[in-house]
N, C-alpha and C. Protein backbone atom coordinates (compact mmCIF):
# COMPACT_ATOMS: atom_id res chain seq x y z
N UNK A 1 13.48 78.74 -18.43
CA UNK A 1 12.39 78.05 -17.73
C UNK A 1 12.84 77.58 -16.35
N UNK A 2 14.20 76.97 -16.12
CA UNK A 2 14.77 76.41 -14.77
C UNK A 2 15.02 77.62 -14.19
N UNK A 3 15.51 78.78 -14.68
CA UNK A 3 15.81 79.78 -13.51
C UNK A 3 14.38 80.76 -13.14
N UNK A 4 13.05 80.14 -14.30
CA UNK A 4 12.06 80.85 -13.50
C UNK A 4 11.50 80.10 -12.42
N UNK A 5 11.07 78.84 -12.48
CA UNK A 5 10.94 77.76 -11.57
C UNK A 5 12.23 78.09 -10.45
N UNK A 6 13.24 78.43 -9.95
CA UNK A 6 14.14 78.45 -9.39
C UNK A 6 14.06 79.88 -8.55
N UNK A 7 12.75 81.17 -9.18
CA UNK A 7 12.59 82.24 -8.91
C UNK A 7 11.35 82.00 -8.03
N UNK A 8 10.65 81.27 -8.45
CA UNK A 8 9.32 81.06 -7.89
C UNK A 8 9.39 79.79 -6.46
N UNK A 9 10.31 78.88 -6.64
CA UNK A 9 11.03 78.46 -5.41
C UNK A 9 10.98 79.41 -4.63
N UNK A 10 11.88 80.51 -4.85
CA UNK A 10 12.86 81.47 -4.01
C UNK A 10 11.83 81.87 -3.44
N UNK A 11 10.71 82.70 -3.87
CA UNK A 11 9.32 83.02 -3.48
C UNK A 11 8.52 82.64 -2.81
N UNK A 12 8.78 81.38 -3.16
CA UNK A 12 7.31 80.60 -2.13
C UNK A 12 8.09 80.22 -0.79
N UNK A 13 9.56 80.13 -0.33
CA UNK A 13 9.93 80.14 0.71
C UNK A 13 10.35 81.00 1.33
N UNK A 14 10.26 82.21 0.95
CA UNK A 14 10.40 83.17 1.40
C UNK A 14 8.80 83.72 1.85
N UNK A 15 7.85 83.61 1.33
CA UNK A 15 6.51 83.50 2.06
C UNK A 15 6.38 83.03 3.54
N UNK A 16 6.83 81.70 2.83
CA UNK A 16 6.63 80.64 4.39
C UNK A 16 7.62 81.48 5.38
N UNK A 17 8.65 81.83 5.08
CA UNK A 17 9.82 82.51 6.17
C UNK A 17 8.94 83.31 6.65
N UNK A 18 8.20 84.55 6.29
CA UNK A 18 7.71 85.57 6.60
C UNK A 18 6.19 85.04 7.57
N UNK A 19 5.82 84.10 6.90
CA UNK A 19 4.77 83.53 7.41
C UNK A 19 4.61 83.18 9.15
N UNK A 20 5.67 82.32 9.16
CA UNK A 20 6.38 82.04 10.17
C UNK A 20 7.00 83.06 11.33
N UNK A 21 7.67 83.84 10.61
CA UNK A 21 8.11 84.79 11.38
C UNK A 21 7.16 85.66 12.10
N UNK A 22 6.00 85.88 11.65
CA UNK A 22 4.43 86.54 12.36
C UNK A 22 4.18 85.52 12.62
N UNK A 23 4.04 84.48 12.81
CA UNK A 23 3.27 83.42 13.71
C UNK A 23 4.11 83.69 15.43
N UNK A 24 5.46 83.28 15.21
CA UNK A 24 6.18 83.27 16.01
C UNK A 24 6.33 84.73 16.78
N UNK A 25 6.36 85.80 16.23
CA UNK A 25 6.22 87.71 16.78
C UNK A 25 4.83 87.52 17.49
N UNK A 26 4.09 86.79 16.93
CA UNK A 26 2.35 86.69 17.99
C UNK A 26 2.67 86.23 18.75
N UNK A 27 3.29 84.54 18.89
CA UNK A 27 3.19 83.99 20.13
C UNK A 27 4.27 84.48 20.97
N UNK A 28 5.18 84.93 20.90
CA UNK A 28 6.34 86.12 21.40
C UNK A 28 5.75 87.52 22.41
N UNK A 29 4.62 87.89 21.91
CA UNK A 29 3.74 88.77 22.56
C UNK A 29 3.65 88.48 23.93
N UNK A 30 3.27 89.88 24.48
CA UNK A 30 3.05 89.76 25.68
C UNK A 30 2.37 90.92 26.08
N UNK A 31 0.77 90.88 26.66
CA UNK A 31 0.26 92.23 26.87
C UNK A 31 0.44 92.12 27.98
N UNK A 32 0.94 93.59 28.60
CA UNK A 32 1.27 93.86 29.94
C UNK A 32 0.36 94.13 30.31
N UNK A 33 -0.62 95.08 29.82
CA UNK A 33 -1.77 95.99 29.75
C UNK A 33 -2.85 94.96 30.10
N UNK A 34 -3.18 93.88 29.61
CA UNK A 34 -4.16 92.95 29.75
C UNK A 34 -3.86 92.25 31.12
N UNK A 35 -2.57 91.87 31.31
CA UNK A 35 -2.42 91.23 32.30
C UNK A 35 -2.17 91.92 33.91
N UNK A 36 -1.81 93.37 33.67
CA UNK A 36 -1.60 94.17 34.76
C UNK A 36 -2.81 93.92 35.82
N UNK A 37 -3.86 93.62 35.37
CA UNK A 37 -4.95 93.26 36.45
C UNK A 37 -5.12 92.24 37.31
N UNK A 38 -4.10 91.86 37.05
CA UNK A 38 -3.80 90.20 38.03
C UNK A 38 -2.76 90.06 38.78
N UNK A 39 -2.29 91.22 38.76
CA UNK A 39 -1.07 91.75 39.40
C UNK A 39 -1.72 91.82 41.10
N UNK A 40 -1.39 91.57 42.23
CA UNK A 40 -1.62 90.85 43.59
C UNK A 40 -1.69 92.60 43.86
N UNK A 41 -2.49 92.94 45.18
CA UNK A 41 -2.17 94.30 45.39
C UNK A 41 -1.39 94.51 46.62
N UNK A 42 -0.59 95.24 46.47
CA UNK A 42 0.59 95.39 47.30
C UNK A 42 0.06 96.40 49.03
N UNK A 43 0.65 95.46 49.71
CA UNK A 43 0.17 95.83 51.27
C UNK A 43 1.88 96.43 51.93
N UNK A 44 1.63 97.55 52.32
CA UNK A 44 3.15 97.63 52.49
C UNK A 44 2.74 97.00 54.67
N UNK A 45 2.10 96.27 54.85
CA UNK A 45 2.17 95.50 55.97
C UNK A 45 2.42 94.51 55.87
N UNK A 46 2.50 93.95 54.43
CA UNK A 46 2.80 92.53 54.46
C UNK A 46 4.02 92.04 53.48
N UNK A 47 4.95 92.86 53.63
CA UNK A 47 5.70 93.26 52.32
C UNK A 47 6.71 91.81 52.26
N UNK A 48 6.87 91.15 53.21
CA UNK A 48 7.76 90.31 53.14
C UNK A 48 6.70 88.92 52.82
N UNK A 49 5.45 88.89 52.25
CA UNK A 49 5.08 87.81 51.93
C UNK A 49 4.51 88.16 50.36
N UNK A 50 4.44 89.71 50.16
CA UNK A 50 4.22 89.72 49.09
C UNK A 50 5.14 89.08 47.73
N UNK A 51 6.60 89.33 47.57
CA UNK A 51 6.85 88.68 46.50
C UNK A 51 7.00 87.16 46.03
N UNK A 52 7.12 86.83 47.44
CA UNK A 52 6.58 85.20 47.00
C UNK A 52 5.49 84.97 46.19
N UNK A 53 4.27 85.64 46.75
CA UNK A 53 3.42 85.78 46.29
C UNK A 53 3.19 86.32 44.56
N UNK A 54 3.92 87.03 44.09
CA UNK A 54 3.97 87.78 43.22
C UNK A 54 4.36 86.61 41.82
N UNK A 55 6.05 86.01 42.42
CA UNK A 55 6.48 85.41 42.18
C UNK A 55 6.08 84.08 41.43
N UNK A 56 4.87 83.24 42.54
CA UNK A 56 4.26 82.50 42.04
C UNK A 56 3.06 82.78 41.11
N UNK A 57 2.20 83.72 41.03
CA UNK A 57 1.76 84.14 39.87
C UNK A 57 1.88 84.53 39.10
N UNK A 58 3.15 85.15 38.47
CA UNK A 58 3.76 85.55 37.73
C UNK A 58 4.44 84.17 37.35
N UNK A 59 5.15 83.26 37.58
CA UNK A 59 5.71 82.02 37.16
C UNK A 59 4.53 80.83 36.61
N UNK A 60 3.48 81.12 37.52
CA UNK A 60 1.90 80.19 37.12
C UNK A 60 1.93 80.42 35.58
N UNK A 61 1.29 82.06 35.48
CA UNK A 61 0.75 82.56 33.81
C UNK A 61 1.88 82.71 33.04
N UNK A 62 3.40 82.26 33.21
CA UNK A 62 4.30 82.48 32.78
C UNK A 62 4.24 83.97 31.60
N UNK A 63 4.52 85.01 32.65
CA UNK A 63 5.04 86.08 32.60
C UNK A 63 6.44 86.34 32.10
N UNK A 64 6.78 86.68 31.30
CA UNK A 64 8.06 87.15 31.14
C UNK A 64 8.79 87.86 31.69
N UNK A 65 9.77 87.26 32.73
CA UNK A 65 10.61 88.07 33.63
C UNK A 65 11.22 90.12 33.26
N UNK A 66 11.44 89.91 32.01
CA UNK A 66 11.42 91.47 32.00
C UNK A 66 10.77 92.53 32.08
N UNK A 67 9.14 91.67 31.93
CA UNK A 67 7.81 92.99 32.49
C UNK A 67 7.89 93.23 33.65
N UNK A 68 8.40 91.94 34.46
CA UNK A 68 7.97 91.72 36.15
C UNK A 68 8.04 93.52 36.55
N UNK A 69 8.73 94.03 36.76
CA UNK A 69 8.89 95.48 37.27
C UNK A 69 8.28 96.81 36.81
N UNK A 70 7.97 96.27 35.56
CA UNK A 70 6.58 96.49 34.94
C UNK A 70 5.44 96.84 35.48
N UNK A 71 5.01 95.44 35.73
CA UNK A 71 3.97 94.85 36.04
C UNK A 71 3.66 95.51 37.48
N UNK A 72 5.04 95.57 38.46
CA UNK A 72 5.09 95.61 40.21
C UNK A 72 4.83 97.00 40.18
N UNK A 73 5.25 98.08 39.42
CA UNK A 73 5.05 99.07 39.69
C UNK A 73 4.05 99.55 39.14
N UNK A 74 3.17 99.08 38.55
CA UNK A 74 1.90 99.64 38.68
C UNK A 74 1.07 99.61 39.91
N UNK A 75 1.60 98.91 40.75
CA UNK A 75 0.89 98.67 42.03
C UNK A 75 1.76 98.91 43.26
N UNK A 76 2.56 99.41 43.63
CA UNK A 76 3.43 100.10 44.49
C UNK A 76 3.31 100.92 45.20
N UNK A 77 3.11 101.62 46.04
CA UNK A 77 2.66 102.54 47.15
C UNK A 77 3.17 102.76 47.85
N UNK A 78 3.29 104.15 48.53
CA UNK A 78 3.85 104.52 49.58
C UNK A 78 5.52 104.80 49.52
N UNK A 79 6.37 103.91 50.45
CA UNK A 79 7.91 103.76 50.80
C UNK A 79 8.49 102.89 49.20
N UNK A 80 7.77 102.04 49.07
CA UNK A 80 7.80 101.17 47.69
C UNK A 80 7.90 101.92 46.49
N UNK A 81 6.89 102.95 46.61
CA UNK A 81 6.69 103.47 45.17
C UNK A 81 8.17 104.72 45.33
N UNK A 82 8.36 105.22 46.11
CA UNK A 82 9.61 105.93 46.73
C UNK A 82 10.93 105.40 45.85
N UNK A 83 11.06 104.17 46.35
CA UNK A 83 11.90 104.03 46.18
C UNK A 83 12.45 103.09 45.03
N UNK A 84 11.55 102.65 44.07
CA UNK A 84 10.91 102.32 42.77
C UNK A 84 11.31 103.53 42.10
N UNK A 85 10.96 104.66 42.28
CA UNK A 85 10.97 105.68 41.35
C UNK A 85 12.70 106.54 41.60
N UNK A 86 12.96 106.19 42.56
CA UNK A 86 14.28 106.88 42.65
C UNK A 86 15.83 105.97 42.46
N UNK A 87 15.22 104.76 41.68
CA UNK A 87 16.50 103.96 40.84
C UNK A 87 16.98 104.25 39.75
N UNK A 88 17.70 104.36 39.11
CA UNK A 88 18.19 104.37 37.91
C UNK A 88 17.49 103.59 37.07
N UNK A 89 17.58 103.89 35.83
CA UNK A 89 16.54 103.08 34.77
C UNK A 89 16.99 101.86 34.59
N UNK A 90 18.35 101.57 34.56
CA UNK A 90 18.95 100.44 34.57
C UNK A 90 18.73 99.63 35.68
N UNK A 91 19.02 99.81 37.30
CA UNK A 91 18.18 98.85 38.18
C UNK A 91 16.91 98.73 38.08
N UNK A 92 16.21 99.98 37.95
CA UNK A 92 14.46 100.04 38.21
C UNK A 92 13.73 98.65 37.30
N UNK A 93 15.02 98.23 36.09
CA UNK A 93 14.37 97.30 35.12
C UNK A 93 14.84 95.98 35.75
N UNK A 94 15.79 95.82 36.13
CA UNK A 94 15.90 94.17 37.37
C UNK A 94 15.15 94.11 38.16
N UNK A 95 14.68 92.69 38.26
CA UNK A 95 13.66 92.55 39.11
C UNK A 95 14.28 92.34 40.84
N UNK A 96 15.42 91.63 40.71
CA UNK A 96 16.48 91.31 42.01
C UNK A 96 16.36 92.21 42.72
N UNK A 97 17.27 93.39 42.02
CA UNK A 97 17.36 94.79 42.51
C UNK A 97 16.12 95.10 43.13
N UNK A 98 15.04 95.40 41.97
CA UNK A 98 14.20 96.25 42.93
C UNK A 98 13.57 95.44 44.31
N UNK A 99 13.39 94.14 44.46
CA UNK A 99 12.94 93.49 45.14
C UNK A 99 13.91 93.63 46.55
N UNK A 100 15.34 93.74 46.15
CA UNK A 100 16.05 93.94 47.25
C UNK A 100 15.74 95.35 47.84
N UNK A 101 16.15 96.29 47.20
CA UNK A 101 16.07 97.19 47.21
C UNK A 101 14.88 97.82 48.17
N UNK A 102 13.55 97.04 47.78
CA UNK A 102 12.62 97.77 48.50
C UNK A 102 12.09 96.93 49.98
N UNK A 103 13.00 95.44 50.17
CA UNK A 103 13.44 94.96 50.99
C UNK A 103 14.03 95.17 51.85
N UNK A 104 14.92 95.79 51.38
CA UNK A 104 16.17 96.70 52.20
C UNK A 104 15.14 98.07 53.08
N UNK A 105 14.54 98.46 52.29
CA UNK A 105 14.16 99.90 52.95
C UNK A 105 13.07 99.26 53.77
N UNK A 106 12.32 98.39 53.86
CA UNK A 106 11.36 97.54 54.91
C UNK A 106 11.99 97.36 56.47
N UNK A 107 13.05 97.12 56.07
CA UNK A 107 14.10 96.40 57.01
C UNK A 107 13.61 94.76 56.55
N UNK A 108 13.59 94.17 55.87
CA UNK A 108 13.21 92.91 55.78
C UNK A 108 14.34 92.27 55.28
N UNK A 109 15.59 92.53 55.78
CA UNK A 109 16.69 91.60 55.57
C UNK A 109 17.02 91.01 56.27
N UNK A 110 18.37 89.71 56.00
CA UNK A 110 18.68 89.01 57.47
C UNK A 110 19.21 89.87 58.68
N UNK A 111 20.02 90.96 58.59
CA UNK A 111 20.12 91.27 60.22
C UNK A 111 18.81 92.00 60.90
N UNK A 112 17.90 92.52 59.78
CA UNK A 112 16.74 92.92 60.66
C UNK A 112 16.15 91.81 61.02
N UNK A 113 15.84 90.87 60.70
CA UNK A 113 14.67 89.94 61.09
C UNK A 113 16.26 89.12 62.33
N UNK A 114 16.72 89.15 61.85
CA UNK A 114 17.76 89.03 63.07
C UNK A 114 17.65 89.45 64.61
N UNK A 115 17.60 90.58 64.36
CA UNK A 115 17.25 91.82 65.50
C UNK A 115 15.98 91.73 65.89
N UNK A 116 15.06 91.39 65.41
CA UNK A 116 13.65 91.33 65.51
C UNK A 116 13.68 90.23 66.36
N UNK A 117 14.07 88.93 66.15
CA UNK A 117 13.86 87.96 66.64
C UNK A 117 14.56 87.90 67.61
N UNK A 118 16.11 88.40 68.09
CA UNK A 118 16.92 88.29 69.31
C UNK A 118 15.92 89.08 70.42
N UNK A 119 15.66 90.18 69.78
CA UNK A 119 15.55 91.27 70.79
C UNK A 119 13.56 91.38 71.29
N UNK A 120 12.56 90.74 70.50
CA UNK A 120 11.36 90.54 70.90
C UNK A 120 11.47 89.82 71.94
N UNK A 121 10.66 90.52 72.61
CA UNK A 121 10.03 89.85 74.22
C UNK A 121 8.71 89.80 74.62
N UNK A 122 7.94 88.84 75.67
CA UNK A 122 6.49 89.13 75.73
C UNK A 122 5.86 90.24 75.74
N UNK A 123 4.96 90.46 75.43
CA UNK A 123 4.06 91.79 76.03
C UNK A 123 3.00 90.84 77.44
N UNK A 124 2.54 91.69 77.81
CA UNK A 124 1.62 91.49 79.37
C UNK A 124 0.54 90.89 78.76
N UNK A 125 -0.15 91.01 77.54
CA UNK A 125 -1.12 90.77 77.12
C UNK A 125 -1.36 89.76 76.01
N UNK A 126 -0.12 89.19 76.26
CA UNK A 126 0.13 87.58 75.40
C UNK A 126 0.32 86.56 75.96
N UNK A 127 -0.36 85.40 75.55
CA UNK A 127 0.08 84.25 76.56
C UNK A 127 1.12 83.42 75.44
N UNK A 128 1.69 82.87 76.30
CA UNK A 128 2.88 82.34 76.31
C UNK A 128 3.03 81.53 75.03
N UNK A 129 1.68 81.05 74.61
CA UNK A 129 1.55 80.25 73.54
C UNK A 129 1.64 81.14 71.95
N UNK A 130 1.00 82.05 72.46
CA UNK A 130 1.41 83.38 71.46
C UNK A 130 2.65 83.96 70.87
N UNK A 131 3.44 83.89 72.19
CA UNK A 131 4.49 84.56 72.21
C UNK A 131 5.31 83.54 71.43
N UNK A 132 5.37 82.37 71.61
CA UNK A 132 6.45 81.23 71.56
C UNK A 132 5.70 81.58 69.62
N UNK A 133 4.50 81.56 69.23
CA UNK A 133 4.75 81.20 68.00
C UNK A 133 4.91 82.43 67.01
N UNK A 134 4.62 83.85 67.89
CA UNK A 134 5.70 85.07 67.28
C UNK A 134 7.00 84.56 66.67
N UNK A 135 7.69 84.65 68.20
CA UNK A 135 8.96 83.96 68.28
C UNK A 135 9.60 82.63 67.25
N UNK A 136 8.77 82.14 67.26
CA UNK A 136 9.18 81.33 65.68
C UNK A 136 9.55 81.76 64.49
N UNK A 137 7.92 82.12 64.14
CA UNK A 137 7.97 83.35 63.13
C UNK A 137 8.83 83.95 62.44
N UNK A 138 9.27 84.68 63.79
CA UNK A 138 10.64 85.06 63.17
C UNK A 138 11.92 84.97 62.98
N UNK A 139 12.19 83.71 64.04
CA UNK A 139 12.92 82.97 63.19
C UNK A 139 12.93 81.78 61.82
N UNK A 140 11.60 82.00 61.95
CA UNK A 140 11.40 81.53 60.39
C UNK A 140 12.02 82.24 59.14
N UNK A 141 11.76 83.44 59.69
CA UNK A 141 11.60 84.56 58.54
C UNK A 141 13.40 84.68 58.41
N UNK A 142 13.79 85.00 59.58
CA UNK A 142 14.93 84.96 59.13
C UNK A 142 16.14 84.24 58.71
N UNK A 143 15.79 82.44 58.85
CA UNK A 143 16.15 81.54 58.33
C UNK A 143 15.95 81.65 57.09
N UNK A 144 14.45 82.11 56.78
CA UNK A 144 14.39 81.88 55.22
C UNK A 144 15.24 82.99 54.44
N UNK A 145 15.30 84.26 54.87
CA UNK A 145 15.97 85.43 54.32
C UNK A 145 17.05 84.98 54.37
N UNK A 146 17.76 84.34 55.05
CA UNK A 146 19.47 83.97 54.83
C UNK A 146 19.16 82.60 53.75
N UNK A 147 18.36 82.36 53.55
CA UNK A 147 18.18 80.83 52.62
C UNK A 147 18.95 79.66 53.62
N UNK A 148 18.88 79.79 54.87
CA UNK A 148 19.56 78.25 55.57
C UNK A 148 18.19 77.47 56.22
N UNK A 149 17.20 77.49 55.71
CA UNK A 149 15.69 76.77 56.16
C UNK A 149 16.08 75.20 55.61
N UNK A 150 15.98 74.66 56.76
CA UNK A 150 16.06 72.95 56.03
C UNK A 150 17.72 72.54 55.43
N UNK A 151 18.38 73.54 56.18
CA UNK A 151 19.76 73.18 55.72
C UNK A 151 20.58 73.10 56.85
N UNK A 152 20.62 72.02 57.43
CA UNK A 152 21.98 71.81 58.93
C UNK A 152 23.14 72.44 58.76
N UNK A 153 23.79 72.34 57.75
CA UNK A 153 24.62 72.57 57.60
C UNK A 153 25.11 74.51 57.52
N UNK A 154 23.89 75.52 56.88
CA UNK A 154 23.73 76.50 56.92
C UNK A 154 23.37 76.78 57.90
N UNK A 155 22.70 76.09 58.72
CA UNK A 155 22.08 76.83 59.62
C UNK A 155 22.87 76.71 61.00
N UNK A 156 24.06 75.89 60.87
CA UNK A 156 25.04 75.60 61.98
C UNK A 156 26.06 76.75 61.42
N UNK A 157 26.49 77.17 60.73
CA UNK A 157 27.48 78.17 60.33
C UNK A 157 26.48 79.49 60.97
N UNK A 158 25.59 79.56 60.68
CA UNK A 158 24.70 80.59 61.03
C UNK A 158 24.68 80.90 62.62
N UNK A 159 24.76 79.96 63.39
CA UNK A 159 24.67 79.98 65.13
C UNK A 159 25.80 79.96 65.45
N UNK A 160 27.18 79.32 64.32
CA UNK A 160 28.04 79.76 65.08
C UNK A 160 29.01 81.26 64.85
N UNK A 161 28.39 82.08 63.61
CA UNK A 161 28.70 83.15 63.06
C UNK A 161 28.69 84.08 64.18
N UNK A 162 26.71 84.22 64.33
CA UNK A 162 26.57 84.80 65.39
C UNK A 162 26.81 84.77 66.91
N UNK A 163 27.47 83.24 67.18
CA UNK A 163 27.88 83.42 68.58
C UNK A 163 29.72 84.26 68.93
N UNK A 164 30.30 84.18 67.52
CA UNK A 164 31.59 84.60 67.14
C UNK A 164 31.43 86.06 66.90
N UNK A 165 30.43 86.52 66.45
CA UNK A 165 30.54 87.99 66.68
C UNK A 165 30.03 88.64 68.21
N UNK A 166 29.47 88.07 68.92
CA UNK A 166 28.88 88.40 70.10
C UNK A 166 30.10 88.41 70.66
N UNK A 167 31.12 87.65 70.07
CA UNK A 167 32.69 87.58 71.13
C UNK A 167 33.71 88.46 70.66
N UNK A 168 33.16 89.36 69.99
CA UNK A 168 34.38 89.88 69.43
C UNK A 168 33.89 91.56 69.52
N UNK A 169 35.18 92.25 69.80
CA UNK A 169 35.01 94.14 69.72
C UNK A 169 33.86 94.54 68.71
N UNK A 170 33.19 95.19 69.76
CA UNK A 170 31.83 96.70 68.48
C UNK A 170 32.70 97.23 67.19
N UNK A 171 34.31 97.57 67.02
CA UNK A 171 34.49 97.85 66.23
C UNK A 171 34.72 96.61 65.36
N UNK A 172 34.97 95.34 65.36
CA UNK A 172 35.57 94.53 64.49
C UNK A 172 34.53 93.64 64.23
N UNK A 173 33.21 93.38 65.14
CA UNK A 173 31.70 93.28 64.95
C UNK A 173 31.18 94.28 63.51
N UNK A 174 31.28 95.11 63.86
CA UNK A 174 30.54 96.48 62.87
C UNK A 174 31.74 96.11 61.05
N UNK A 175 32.50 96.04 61.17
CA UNK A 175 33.63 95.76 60.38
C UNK A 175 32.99 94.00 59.71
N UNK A 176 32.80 93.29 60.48
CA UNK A 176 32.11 91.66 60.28
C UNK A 176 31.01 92.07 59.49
N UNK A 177 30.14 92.34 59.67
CA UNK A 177 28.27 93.13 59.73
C UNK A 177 28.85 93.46 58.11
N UNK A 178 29.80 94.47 57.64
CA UNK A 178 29.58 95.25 56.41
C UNK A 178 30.16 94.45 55.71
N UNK A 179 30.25 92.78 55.78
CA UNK A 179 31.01 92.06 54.62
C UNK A 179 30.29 90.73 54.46
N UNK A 180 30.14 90.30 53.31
CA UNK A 180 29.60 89.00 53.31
C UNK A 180 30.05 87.69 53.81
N UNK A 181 30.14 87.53 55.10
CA UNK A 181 30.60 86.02 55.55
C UNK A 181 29.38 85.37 55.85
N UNK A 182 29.84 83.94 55.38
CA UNK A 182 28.88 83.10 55.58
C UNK A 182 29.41 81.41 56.46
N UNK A 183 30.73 81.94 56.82
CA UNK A 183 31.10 80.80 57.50
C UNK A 183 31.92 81.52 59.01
N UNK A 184 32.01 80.66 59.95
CA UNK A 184 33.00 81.68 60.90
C UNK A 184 34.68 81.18 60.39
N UNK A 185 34.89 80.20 59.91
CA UNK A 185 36.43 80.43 59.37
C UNK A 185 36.53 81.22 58.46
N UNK A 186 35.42 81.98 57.89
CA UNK A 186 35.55 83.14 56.43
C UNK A 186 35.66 84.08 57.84
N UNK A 187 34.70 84.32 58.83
CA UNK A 187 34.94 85.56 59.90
C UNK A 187 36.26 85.34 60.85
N UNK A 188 36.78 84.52 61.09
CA UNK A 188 37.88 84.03 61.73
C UNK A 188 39.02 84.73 61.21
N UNK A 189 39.60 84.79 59.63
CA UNK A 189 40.45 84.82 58.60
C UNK A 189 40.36 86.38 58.62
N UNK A 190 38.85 87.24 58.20
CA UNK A 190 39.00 87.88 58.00
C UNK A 190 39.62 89.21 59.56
N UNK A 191 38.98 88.59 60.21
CA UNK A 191 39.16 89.32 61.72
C UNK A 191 40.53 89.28 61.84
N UNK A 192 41.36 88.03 61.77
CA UNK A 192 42.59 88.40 61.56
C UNK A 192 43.16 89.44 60.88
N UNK A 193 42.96 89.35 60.05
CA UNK A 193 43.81 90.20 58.72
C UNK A 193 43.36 91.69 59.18
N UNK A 194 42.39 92.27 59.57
CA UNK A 194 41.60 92.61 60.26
C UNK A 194 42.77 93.57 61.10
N UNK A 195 42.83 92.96 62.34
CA UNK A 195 43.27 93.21 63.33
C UNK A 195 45.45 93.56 62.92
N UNK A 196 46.02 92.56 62.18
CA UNK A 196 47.01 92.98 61.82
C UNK A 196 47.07 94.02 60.65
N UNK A 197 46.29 94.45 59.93
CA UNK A 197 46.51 96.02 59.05
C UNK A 197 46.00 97.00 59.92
N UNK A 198 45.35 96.80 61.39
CA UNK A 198 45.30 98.36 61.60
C UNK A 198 45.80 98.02 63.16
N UNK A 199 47.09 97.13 62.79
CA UNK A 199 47.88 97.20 64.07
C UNK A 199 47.38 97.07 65.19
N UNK A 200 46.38 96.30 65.85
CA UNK A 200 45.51 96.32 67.15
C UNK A 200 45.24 94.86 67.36
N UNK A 201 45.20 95.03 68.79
CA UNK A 201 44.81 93.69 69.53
C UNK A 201 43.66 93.86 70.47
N UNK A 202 42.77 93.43 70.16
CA UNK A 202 41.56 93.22 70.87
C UNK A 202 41.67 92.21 71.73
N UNK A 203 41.90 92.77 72.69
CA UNK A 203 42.13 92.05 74.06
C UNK A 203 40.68 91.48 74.78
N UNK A 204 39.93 93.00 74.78
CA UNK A 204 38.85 92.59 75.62
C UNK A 204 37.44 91.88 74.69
N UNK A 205 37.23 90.61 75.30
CA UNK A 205 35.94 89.88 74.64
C UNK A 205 35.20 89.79 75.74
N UNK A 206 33.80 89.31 74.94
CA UNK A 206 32.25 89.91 75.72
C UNK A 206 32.05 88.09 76.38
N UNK A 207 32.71 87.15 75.85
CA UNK A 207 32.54 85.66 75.90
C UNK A 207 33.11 85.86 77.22
């Protein structure tokens, strides 16, 4: 009698386990299919405001970060969809990646919006008030792409990075450019080391 009572225990919590376990596989769900329609539509003119954009609606309806690329490439076009489709299955499924990735091919990184912003000048057919808030713009844009917006401290390493490469050789500039520094004593150090493994002294500076 105790080990049938002891069988029928075993039973009735093992129900509830199972019970549970489909409650929890439902709310675990996630239709991509239902939700793909709320997916923002992608402007490849506006590509550098789109994933913010994306971002925050996708974080609103709390989306599950592993559809995100999912979700983006159903709506992709053009240079985007290019280059979406020519990742490996393994990046194509990070969202980082592809976001860089199709960032990268925009030119919407920090040395482009870099370049954008050094090198823009008026046109004849802008007034000055125009021009000045282009000119912001993009240094907005490219403050924010380096992430030093609202940061003194980043954003002083940042002016003095670039006034330290303006002083230094096209070859040991171009050599700076293909490495991640984010301070000029990280570009300082490395320019050294730099300059003594391939035996050379850069005499002539542009300062």
């Amino acid at each position: 009698m105790r080990e049938r009572l002891e069988m029928e225990k075993l039973k009735i919590e093992m129900v509830k386990e199972e019970s549970n376990t489909k409650v929890q596989s439902k709310s675990d769900y996630f239709d991509a299919a239902k939700n793909i329609r709320l997916v923002p539509k992608f402007c490849e003119k506006t590509v550098d405001k789109y994933f913010p954009q994306f971002e925050k609606i996708a974080n609103n309806l709390k989306w599950p970060m592993p559809y995100w690329t999912t979700m983006l490439q159903s709506v992709f076009e053009g240079k985007a969809a290019e280059i979406y489709s020519a990742l490996p299955s393994e990046k194509s499924s990070d969202y980082d990646t592809v976001k860089q990735e199709i960032l990268k091919a925009y030119e919407l990184v920090p040395e482009a919006y870099r370049q954008k912003f050094r090198s823009y000048k008026k046109f004849d057919s802008q007034t000055y008030v125009e021009f000045a808030r282009e000119k912001e713009d993009l240094f907005d844009k490219w403050l924010t792409s380096k992430k030093t917006k609202n940061n003194f401290d980043q954003l002083r390493q940042l002016m003095l990075l670039e006034e330290f490469k303006q002083c230094v050789h096209s070859e040991l500039k171009t050599h700076l450019d293909d490495k991640t520094v984010e301070s000029i004593h990280d570009a300082a150090v490395i320019s050294d080391n730099y300059t003594l493994s391939h035996k050379r002294s850069f005499k002539r500076s542009k300062c």
